[in-house]
N, C-alpha and C. Protein backbone atom coordinates (compact mmCIF):
# COMPACT_ATOMS: atom_id res chain seq x y z
N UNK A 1 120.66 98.05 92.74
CA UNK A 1 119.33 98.36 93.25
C UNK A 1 119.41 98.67 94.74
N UNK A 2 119.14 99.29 95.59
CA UNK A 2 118.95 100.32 96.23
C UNK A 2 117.73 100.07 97.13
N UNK A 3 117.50 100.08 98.24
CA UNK A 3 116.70 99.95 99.51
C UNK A 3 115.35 100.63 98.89
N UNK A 4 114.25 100.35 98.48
CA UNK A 4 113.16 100.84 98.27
C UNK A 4 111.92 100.87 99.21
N UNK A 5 111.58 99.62 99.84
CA UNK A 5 110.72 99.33 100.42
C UNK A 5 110.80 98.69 101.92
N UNK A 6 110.22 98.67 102.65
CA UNK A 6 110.40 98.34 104.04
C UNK A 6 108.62 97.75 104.36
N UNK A 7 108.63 96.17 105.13
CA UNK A 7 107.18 95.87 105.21
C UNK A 7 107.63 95.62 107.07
N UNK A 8 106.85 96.15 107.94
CA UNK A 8 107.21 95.55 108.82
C UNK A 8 106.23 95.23 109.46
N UNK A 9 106.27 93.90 109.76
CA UNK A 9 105.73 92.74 110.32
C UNK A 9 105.57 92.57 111.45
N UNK A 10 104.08 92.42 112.57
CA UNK A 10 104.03 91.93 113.94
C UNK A 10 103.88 90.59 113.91
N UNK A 11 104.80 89.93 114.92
CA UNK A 11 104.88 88.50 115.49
C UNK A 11 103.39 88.26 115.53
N UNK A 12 103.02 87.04 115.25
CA UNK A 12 101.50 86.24 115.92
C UNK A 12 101.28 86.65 117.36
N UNK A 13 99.99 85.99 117.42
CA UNK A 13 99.71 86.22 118.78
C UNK A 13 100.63 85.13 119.93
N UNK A 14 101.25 85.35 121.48
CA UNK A 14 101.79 84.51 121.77
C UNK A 14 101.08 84.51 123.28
N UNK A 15 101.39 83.19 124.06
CA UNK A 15 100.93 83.17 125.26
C UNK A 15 100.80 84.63 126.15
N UNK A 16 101.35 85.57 125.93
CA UNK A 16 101.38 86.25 127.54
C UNK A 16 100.39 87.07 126.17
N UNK A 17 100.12 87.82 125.00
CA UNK A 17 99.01 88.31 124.51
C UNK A 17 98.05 87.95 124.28
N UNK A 18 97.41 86.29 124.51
CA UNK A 18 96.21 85.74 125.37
C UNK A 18 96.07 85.85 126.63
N UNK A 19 96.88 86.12 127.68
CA UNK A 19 96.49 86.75 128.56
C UNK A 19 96.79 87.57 128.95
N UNK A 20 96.94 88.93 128.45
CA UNK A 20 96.83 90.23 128.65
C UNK A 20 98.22 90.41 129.21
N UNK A 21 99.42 89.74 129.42
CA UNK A 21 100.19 90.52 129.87
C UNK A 21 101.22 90.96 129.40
N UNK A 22 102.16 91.87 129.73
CA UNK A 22 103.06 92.60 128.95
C UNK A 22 104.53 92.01 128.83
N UNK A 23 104.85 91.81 127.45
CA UNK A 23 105.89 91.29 127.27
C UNK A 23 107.09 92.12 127.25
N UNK A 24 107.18 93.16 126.70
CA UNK A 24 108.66 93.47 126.38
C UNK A 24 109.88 92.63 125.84
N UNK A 25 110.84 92.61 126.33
CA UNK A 25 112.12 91.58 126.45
C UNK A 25 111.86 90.06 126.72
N UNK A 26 110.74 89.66 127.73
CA UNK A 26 110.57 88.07 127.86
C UNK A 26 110.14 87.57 126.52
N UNK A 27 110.64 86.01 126.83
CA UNK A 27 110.72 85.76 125.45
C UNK A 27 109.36 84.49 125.41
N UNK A 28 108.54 85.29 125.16
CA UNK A 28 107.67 84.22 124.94
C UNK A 28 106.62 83.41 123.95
N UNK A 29 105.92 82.37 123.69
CA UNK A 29 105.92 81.97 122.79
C UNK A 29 104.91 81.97 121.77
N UNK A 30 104.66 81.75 120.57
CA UNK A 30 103.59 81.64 119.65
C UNK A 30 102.25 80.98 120.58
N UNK A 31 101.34 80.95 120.79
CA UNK A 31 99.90 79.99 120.53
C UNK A 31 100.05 79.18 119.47
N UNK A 32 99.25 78.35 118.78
CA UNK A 32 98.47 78.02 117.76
C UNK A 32 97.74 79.14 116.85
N UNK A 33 97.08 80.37 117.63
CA UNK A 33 96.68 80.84 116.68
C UNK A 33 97.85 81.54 116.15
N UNK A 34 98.61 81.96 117.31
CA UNK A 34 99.65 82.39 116.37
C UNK A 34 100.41 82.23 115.65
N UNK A 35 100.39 80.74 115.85
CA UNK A 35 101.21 80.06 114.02
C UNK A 35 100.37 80.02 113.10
N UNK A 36 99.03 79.86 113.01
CA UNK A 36 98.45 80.22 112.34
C UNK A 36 98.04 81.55 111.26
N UNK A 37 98.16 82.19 112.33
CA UNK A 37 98.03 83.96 111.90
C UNK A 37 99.50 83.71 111.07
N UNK A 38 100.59 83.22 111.37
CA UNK A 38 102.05 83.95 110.43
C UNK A 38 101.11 82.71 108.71
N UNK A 39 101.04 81.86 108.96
CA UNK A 39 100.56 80.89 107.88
C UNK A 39 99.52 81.41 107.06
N UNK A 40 98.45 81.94 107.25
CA UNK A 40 97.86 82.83 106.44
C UNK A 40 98.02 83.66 105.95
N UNK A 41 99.02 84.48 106.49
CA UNK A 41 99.61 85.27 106.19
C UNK A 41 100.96 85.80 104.80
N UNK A 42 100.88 84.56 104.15
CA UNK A 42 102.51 84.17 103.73
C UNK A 42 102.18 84.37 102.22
N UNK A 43 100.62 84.10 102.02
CA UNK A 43 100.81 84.53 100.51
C UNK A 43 100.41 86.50 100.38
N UNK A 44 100.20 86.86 100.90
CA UNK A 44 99.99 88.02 100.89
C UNK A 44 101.30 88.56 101.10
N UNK A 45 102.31 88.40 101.71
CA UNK A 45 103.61 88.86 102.08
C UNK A 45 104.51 88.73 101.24
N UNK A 46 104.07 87.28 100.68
CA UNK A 46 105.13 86.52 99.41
C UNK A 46 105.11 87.76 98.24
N UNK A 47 103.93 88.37 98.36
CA UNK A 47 103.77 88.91 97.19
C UNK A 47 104.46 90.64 96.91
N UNK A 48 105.09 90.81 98.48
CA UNK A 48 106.13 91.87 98.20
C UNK A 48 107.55 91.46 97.44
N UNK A 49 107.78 90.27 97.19
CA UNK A 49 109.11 89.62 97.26
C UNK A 49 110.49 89.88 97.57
N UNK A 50 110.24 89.90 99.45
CA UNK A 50 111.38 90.75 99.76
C UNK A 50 112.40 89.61 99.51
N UNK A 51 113.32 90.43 99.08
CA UNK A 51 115.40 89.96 99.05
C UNK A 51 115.64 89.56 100.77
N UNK A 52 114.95 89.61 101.33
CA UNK A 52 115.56 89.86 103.08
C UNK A 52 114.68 89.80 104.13
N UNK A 53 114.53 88.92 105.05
CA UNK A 53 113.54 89.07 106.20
C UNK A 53 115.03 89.18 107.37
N UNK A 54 114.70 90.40 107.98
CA UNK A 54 115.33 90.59 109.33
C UNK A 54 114.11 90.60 110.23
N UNK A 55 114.89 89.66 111.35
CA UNK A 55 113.94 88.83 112.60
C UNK A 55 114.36 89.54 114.03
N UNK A 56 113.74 90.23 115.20
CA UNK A 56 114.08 90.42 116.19
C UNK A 56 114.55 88.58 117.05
N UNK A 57 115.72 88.51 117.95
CA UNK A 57 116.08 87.90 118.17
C UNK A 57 115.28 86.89 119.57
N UNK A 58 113.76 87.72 119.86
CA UNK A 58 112.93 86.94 120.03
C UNK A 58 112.29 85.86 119.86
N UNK A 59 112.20 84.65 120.38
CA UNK A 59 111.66 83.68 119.62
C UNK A 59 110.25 84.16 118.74
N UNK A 60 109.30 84.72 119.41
CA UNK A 60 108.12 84.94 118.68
C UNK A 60 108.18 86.01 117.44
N UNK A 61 109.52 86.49 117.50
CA UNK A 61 109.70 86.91 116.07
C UNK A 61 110.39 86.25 114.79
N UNK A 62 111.00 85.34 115.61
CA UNK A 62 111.98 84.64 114.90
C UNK A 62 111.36 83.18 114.43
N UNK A 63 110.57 83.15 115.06
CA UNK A 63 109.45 81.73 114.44
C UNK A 63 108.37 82.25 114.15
N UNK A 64 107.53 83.75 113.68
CA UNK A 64 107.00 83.93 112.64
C UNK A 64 107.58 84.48 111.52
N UNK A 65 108.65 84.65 111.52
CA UNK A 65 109.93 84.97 109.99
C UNK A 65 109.92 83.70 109.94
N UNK A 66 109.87 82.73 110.23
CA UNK A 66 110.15 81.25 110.18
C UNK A 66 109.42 81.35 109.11
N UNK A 67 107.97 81.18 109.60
CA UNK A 67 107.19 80.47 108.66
C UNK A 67 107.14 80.97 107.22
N UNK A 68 107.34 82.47 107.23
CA UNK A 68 107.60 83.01 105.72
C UNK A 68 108.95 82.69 105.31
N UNK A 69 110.13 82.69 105.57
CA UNK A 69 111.28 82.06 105.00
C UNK A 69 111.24 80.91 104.16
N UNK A 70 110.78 80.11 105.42
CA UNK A 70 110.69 78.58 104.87
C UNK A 70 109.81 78.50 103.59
N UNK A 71 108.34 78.82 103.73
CA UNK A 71 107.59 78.81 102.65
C UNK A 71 108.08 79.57 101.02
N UNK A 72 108.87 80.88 101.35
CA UNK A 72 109.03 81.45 99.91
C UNK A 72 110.85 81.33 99.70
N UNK A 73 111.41 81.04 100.74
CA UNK A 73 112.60 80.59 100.50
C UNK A 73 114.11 82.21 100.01
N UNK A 74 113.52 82.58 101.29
CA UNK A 74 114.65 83.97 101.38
C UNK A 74 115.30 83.44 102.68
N UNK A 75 116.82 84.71 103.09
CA UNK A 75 117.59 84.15 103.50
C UNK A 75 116.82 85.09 104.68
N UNK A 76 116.94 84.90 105.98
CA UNK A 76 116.88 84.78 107.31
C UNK A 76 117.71 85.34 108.11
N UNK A 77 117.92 87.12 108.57
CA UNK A 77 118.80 87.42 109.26
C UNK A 77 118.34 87.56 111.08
N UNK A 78 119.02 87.58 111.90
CA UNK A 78 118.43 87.78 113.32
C UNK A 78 119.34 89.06 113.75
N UNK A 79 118.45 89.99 114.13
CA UNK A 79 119.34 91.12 114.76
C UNK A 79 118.65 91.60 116.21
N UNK A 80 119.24 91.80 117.13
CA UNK A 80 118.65 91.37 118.42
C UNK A 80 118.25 93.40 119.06
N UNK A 81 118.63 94.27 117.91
CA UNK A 81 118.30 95.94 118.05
C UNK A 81 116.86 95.71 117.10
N UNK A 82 116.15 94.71 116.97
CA UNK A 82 114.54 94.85 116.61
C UNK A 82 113.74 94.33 117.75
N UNK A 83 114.14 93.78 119.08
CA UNK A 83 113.72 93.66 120.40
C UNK A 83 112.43 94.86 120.54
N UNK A 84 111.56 93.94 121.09
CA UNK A 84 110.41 94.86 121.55
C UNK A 84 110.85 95.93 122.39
N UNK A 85 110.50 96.85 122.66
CA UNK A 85 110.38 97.91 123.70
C UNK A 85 110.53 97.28 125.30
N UNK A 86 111.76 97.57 125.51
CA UNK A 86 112.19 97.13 127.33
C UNK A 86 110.94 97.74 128.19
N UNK A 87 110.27 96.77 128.77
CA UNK A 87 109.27 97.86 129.55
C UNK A 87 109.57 97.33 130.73
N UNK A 88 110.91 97.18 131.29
CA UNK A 88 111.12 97.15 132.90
C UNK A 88 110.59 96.66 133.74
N UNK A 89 110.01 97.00 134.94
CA UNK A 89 109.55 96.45 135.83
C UNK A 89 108.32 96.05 135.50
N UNK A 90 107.47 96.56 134.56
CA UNK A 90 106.01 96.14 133.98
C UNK A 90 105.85 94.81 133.28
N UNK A 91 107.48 94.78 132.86
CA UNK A 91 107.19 93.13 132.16
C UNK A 91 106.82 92.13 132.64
N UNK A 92 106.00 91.28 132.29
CA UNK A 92 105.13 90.04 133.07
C UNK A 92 103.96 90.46 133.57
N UNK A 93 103.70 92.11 133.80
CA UNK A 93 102.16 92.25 134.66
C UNK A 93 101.37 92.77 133.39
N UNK A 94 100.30 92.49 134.04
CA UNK A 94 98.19 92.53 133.21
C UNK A 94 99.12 94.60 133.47
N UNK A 95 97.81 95.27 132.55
CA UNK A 95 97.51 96.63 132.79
C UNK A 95 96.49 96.76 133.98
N UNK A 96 96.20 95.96 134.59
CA UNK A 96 95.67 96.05 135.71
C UNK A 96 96.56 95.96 137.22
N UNK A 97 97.60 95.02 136.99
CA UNK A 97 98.60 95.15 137.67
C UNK A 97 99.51 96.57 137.52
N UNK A 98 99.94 96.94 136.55
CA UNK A 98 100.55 98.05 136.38
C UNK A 98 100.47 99.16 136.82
N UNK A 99 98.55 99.43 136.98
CA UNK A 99 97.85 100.66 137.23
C UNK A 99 97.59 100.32 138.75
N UNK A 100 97.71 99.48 139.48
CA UNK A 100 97.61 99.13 141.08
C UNK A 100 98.79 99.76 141.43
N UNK A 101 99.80 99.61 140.67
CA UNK A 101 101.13 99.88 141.40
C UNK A 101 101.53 101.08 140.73
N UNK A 102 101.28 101.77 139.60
CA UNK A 102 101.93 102.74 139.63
C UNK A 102 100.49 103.60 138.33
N UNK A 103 99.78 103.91 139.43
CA UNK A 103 98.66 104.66 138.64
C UNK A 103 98.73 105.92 138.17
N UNK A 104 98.26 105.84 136.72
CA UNK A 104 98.47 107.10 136.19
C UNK A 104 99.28 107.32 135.30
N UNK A 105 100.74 106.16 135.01
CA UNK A 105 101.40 105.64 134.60
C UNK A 105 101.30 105.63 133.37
N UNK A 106 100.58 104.18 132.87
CA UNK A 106 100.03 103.65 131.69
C UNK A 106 99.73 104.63 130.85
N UNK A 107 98.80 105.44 131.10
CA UNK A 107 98.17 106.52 130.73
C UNK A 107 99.52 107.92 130.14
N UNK A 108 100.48 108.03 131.07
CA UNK A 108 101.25 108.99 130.83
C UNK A 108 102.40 108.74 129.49
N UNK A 109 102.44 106.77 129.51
CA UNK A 109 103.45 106.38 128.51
C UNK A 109 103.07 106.20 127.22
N UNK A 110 101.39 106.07 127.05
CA UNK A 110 100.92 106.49 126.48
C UNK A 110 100.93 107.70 125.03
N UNK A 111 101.26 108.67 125.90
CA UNK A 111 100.72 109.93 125.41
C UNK A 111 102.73 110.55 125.13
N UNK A 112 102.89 110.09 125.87
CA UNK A 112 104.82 110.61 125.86
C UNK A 112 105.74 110.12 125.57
N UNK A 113 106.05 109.68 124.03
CA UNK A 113 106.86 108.81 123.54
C UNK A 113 108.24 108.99 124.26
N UNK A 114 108.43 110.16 125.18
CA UNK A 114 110.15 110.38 125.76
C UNK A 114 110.23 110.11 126.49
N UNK A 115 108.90 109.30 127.94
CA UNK A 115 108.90 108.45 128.63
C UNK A 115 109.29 107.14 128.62
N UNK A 116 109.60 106.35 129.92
CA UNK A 116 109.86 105.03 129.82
C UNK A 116 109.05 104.40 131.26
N UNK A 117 109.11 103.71 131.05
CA UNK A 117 108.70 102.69 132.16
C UNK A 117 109.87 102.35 133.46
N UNK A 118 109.14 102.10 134.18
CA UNK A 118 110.70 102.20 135.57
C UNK A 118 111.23 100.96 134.95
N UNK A 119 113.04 101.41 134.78
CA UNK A 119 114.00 100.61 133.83
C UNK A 119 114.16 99.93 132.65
N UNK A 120 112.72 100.66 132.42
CA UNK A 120 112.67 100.35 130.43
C UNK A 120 113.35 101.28 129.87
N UNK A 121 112.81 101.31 128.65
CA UNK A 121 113.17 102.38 127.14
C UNK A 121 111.79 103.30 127.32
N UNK A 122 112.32 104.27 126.37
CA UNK A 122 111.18 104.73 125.89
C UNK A 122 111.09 104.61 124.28
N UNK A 123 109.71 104.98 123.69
CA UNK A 123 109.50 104.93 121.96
C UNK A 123 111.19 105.72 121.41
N UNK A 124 111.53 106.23 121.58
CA UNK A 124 112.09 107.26 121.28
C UNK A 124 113.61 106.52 121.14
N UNK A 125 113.68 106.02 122.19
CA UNK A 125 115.07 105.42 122.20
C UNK A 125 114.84 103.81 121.41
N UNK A 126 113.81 103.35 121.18
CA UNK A 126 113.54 101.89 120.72
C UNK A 126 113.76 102.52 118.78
N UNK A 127 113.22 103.86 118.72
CA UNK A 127 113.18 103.81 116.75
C UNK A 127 114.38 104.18 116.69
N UNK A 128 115.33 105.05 117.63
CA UNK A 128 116.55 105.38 117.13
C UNK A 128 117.38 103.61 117.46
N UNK A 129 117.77 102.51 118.23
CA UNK A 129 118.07 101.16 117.81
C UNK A 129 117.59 100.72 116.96
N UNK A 130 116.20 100.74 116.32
CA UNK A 130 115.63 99.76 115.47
C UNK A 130 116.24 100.71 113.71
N UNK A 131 116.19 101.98 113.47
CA UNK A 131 116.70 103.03 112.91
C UNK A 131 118.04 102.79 112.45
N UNK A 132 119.04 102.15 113.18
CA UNK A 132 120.49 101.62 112.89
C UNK A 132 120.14 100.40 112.35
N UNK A 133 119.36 99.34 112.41
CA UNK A 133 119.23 98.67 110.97
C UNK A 133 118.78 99.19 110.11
N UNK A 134 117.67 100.18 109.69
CA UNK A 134 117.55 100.45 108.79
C UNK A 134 118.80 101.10 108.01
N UNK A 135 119.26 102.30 108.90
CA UNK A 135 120.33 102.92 108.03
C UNK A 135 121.37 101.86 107.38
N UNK A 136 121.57 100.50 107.98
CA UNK A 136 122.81 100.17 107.73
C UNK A 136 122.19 99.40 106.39
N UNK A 137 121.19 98.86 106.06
CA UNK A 137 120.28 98.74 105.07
C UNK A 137 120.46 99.63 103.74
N UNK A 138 120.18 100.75 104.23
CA UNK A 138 120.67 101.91 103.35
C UNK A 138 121.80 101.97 102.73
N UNK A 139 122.96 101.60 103.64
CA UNK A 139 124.73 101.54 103.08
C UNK A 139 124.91 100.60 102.49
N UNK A 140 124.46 98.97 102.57
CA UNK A 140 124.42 98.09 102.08
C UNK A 140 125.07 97.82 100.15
N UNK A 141 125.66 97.51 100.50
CA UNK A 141 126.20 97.13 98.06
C UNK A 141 125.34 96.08 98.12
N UNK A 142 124.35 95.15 99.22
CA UNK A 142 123.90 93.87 98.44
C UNK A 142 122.38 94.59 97.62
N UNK A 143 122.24 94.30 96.48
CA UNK A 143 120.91 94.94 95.90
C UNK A 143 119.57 94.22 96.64
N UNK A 144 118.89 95.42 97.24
CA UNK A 144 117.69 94.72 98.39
C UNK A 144 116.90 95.85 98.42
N UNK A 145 115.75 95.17 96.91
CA UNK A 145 114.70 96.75 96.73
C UNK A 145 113.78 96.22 97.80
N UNK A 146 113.38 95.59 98.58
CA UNK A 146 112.66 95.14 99.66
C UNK A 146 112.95 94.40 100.56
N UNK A 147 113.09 94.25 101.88
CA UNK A 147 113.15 94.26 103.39
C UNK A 147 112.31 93.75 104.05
N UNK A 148 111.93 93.06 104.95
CA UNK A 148 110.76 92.66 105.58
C UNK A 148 111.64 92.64 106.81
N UNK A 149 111.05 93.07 107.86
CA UNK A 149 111.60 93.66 109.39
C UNK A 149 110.39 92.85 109.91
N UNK A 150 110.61 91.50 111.03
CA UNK A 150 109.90 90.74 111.87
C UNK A 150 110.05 91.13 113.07
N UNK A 151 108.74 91.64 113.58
CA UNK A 151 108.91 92.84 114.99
C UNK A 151 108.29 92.16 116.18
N UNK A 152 108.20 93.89 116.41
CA UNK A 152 107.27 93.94 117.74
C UNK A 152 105.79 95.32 117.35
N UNK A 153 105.39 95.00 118.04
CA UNK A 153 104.10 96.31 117.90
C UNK A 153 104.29 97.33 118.13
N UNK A 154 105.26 97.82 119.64
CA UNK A 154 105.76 98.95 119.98
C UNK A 154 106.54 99.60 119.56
N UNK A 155 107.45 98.51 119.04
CA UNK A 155 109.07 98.47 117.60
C UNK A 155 108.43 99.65 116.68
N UNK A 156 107.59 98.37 116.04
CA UNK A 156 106.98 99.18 114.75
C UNK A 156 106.21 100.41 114.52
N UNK A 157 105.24 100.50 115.93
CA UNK A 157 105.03 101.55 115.73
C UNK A 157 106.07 102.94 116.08
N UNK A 158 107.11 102.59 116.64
CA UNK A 158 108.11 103.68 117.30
C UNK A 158 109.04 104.00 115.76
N UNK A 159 109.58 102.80 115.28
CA UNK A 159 110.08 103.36 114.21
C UNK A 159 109.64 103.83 112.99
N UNK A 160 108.28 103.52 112.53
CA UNK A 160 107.71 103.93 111.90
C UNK A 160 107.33 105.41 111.88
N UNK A 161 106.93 105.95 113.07
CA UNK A 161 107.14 107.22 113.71
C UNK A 161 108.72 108.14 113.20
N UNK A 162 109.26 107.25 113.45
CA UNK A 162 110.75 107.67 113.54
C UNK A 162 111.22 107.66 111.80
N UNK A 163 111.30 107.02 111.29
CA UNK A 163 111.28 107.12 109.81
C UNK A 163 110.63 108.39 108.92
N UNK A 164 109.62 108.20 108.96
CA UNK A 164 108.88 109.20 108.84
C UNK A 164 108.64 110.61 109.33
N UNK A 165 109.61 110.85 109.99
CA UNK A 165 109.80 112.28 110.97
C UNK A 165 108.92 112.88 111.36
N UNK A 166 108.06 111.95 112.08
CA UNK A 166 106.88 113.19 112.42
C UNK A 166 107.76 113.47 114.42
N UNK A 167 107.36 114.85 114.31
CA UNK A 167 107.08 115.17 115.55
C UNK A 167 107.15 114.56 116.52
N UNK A 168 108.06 114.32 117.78
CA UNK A 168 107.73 113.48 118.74
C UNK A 168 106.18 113.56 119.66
N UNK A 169 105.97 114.93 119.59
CA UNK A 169 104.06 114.91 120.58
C UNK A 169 103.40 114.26 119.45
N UNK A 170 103.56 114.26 118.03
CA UNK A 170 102.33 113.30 117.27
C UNK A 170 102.79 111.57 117.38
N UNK A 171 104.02 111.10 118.01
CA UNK A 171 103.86 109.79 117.78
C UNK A 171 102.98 108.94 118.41
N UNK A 172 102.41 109.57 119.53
CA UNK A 172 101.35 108.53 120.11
C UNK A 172 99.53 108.62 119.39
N UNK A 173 99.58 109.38 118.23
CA UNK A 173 98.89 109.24 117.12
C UNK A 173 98.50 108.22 115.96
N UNK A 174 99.66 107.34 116.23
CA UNK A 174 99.89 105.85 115.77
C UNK A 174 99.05 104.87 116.32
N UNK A 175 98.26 104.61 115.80
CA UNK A 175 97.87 103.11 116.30
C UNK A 175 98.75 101.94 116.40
N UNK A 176 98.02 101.08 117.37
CA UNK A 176 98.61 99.69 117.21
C UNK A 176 98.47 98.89 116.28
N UNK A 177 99.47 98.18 116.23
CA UNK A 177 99.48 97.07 115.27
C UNK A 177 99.12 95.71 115.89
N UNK A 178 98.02 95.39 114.99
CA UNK A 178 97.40 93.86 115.49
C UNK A 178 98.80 92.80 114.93
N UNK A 179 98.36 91.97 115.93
CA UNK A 179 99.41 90.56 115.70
C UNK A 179 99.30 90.24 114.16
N UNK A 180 100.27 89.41 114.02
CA UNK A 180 100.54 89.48 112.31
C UNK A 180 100.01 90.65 111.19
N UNK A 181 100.29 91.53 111.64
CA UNK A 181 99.63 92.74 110.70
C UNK A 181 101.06 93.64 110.61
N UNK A 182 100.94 94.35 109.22
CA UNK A 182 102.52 94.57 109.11
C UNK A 182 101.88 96.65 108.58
N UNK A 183 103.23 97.37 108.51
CA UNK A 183 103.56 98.53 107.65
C UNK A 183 103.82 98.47 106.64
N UNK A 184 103.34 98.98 105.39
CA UNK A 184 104.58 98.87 104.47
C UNK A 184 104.82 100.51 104.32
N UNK A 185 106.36 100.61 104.10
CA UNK A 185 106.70 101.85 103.54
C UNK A 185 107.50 101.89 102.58
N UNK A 186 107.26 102.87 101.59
CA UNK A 186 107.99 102.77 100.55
C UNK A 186 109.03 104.82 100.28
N UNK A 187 110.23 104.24 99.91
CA UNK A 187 111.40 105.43 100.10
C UNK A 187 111.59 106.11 98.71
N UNK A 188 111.47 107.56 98.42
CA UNK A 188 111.69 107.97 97.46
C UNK A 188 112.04 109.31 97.75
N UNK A 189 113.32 109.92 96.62
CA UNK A 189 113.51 111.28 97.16
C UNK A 189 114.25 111.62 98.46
N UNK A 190 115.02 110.50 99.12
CA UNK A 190 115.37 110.25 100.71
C UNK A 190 114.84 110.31 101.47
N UNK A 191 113.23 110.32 101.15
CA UNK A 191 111.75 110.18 102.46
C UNK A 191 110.92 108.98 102.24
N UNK A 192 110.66 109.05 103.45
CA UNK A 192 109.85 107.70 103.85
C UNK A 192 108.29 108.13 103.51
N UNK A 193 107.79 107.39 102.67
CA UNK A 193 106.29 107.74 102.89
C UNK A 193 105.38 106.04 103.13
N UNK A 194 104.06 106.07 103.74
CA UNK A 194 103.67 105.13 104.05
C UNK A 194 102.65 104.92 103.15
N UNK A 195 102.35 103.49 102.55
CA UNK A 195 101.55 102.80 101.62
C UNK A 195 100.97 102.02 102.64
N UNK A 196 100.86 101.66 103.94
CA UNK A 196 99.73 101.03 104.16
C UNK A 196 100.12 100.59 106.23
N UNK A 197 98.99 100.43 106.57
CA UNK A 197 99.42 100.69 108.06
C UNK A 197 98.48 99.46 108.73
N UNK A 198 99.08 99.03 109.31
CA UNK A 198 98.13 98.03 110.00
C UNK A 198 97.16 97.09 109.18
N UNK A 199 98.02 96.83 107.96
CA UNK A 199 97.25 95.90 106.99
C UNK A 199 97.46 94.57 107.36
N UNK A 200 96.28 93.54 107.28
CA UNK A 200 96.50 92.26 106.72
C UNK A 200 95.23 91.41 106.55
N UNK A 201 95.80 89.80 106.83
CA UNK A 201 94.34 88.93 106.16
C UNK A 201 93.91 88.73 107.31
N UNK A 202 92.48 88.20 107.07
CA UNK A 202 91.66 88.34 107.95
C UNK A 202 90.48 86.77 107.64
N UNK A 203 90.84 85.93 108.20
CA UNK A 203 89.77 84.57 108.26
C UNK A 203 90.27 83.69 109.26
């Protein structure tokens, strides 16, 4: 059996996304609600029954794969090329800080997935790293008709983009992905098509 499906998963909410600021690479941690959000979350997920949760080597990705591991009892990989999007010197500041210091900015990274942030990545370079797990997924002899990829928002939406070959000027056409809210895509024919985008529970 053969790579079929791909669900990918945003971390809970964590301290610096209660207060507005930008994480990238820092590694920071769940809230409460955000253990919460992965916990509600687990029977709805259970019910893809992936063979495999791969975890960015973030804690806040790696302790909301937690909570679904533990509960449905799959094995737990950490690969540290599902890392959020490096956003450089922006990491740690509000979008209010960002736009004081380098206005016009925000707005431009926005719209230009081949941009980066001063000494970040850009989208572009984050789906082609996150893209080498998938492919190697693909080569794989272990039979794994489903995958669950524990992200980032920028991750997901970059590779999702990237999977799906659209156009680099349409990737900033993507919405965001709310905290614990996942992709699913499903592969047929050697193309990616998408079954569902920014889905999840909600109480």
């Amino acid at each position: 059996m053969t790579l079929r499906r791909l669900v990918l998963w945003r971390h809970g909410e964590t301290d610096y996304n209660a207060a507005g600021r930008m994480q990238g690479h820092l590694d920071s941690a769940l809230t409460e609600v955000g253990w919460n959000q992965a916990r509600f979350a687990v029977p709805a997920l259970a019910r893809f029954d992936p063979a495999l949760v791969i975890a960015s080597d973030l804690r806040r990705a790696t302790d909301t794969a937690t909570v679904l591991t533990e509960a449905i009892g799959v094995p737990l990989r950490i690969d540290k090329r599902l890392r959020e999007t490096h956003l450089g010197e922006w990491q740690g500041l509000t979008g209010a800080e960002v736009d004081a210091d380098w206005p016009g900015e925000r707005d431009r990274w926005r719209v230009d997935a081949t941009w980066a942030p001063p000494g970040g990545e850009s989208r572009v370079e984050v789906a082609a790293r996150a893209g080498e797990v998938v492919n190697d997924l693909l080569t794989d002899t272990e039979p794994t008709d489903t995958v669950l990829l524990a992200a980032h928002g920028g991750l997901i939406t970059a590779l999702t983009a990237g999977l799906l070959g659209l156009p680099i000027e349409a990737w900033p056409q993507l919405g965001g992905i709310r905290n614990c809210h996942w992709v699913e895509l499903t592969r047929r024919d050697e193309a990616w098509r998408v079954n569902a985008y920014n889905a999840g529970m909600y109480g």
